[in-house]
Every structure is written in C-alpha cells, then in structure tokens.
N, C-alpha and C. Protein backbone atom coordinates (compact mmCIF):
# COMPACT_ATOMS: atom_id res chain seq x y z
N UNK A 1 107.71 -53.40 -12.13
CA UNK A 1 108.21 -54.58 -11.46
C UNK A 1 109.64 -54.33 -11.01
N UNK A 2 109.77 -54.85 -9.99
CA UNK A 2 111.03 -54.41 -9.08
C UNK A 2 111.94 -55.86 -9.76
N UNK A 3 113.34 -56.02 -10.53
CA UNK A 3 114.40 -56.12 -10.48
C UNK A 3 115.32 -56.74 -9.92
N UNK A 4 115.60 -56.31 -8.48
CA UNK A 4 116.31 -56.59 -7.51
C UNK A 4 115.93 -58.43 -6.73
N UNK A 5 116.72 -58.53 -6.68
CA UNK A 5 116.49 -59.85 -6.03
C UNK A 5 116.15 -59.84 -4.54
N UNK A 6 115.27 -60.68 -3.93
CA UNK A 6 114.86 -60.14 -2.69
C UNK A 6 115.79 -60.59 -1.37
N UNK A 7 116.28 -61.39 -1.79
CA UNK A 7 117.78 -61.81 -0.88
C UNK A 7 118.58 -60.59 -0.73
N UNK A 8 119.10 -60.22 -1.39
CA UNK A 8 119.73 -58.93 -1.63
C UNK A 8 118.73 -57.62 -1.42
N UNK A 9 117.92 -57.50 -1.38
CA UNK A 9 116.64 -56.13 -1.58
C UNK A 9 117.51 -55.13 -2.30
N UNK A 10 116.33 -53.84 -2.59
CA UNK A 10 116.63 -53.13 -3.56
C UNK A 10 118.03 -52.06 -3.34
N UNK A 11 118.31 -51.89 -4.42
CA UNK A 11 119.98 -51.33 -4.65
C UNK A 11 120.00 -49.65 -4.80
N UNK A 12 120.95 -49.13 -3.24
CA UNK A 12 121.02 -47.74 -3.25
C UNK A 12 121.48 -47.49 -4.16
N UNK A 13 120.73 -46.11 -4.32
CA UNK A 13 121.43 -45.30 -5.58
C UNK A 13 122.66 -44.88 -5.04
N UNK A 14 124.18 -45.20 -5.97
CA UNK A 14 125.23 -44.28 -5.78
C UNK A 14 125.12 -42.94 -5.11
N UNK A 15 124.92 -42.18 -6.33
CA UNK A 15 124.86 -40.65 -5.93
C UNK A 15 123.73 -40.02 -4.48
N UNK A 16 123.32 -40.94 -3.89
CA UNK A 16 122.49 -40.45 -2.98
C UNK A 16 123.49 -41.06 -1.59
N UNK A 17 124.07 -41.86 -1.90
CA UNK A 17 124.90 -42.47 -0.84
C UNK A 17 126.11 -41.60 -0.50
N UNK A 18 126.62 -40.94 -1.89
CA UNK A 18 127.54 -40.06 -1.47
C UNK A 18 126.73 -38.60 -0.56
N UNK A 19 125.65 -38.72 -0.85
CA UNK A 19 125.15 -37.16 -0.70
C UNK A 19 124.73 -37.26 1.13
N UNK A 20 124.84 -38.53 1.41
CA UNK A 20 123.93 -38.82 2.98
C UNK A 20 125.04 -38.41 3.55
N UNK A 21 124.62 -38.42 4.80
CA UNK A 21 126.21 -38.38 5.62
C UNK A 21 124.94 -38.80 6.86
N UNK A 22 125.80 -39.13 8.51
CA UNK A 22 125.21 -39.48 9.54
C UNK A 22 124.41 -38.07 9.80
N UNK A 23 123.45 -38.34 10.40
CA UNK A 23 122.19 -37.19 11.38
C UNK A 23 123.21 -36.96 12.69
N UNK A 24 123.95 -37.47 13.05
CA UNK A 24 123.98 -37.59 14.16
C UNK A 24 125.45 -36.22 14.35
N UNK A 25 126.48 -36.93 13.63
CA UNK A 25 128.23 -36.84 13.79
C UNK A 25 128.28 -35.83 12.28
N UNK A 26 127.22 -35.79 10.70
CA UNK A 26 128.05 -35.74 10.06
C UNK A 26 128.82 -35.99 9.23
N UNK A 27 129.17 -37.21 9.66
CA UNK A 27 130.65 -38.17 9.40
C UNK A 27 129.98 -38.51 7.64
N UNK A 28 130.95 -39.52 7.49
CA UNK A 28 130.31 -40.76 6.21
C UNK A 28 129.55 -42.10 6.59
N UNK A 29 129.34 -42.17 5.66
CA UNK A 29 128.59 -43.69 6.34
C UNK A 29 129.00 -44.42 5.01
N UNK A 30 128.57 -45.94 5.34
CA UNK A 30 129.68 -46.89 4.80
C UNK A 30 127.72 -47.99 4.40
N UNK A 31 127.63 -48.74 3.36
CA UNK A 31 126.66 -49.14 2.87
C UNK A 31 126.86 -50.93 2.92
N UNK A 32 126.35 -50.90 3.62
CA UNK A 32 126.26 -52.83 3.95
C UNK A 32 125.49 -53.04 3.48
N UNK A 33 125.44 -53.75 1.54
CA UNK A 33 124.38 -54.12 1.04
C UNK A 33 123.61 -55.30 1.48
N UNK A 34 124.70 -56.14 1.84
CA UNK A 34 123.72 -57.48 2.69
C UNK A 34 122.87 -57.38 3.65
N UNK A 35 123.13 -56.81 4.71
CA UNK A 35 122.10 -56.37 6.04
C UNK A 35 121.32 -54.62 5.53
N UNK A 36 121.61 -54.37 4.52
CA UNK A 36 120.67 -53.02 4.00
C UNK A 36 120.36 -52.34 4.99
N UNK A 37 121.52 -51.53 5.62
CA UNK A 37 121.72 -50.81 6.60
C UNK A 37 123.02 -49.76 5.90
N UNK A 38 123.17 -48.55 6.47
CA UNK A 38 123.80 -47.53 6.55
C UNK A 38 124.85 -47.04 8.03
N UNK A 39 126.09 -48.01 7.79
CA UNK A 39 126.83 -47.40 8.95
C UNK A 39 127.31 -46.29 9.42
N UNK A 40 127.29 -46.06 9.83
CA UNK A 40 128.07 -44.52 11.18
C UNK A 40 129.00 -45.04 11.66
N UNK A 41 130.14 -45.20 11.56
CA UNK A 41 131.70 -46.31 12.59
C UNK A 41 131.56 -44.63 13.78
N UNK A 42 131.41 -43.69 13.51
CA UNK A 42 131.79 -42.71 13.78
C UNK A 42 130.67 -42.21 15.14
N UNK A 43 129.34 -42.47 15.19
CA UNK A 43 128.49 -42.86 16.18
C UNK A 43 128.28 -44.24 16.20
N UNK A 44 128.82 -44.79 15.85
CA UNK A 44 128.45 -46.51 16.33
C UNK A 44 126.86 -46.66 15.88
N UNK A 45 126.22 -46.45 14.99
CA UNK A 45 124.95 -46.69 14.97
C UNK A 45 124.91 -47.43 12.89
N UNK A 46 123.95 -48.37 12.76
CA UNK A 46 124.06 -48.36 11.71
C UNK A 46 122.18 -48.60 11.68
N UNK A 47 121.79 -47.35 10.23
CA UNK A 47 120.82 -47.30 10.19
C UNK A 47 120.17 -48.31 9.03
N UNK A 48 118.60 -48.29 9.27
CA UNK A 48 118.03 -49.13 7.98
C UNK A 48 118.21 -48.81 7.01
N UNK A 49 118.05 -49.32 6.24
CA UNK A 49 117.27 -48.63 4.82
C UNK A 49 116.23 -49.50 4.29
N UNK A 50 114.77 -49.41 4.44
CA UNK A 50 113.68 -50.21 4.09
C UNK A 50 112.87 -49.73 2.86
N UNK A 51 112.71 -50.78 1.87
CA UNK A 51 112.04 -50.38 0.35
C UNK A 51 112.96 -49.51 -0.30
N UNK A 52 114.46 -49.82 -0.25
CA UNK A 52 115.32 -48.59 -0.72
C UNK A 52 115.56 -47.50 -0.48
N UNK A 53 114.75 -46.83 0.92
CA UNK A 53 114.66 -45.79 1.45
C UNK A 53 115.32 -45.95 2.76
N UNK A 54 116.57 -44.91 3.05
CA UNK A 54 116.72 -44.93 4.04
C UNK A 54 116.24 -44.28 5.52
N UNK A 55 116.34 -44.92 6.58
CA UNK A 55 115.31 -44.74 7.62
C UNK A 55 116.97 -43.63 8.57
N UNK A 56 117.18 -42.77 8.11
CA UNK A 56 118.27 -41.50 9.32
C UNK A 56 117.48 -41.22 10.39
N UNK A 57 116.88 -41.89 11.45
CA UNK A 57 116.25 -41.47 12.58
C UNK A 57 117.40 -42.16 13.50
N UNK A 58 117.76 -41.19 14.92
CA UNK A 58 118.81 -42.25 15.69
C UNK A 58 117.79 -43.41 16.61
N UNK A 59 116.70 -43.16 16.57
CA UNK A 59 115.85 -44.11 17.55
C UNK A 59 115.31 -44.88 16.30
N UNK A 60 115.26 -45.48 14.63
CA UNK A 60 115.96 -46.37 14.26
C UNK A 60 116.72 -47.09 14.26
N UNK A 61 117.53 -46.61 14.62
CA UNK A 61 119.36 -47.27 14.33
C UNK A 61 119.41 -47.98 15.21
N UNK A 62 120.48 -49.55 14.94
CA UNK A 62 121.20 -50.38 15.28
C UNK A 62 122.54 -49.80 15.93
N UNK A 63 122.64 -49.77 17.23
CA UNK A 63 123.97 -49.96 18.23
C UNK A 63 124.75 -50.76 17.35
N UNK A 64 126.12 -50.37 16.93
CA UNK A 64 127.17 -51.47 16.48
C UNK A 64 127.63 -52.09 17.64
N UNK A 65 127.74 -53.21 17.47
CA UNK A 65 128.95 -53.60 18.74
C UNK A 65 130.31 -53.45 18.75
C-alpha cells in the first residue's frame, strides 16, 4: 500500500534526484513536488514524473514560460 498522499503523489527518492541531470543540456534539475515535474531552468523544459517515475523524454516535457 502506497503511503503518499494523493494530492501530493508519490515522493522522489533523494539520491536519484541528485543522480538525474537534464537529457537535453546536462544541467541540474530542480524538483517541484507539487506539480511532480522535474525542471531544466537551463532548457526551459520541465519534465513529468508519473507513478514516481520520471518521464526524461524532451517530447514529454512541459515548455516553461
């Protein structure tokens, strides 16, 4: 049984967040637990992460504005 509250959905692991970096740039990415997405400031793209898994495809990703 999953834990996590579903308002919030399920909670990245730390150590895997340090280990991601963007597909794209590289760069870091920055973890918006509310919208459970994975930013790029660095390509402007912020990706999913669905069922705790993150989705690094750039034809996923959200355009930042």
């Amino acid at each position: 049984m999953n834990d996590a509250s579903p308002a919030s959905g399920p909670q990245l692991d730390r150590r895997m967040l340090e280990a991601l970096v963007c597909p794209l740039t590289q760069g870091p990415l920055t973890y918006d637990a509310a919208a459970q997405e994975l930013i790029s400031r660095s390509a402007g793209l912020a990706f999913p992460i669905r069922e705790g898994i993150p989705i690094m495809l750039e034809s996923e990703a959200r355009a930042l504005e």
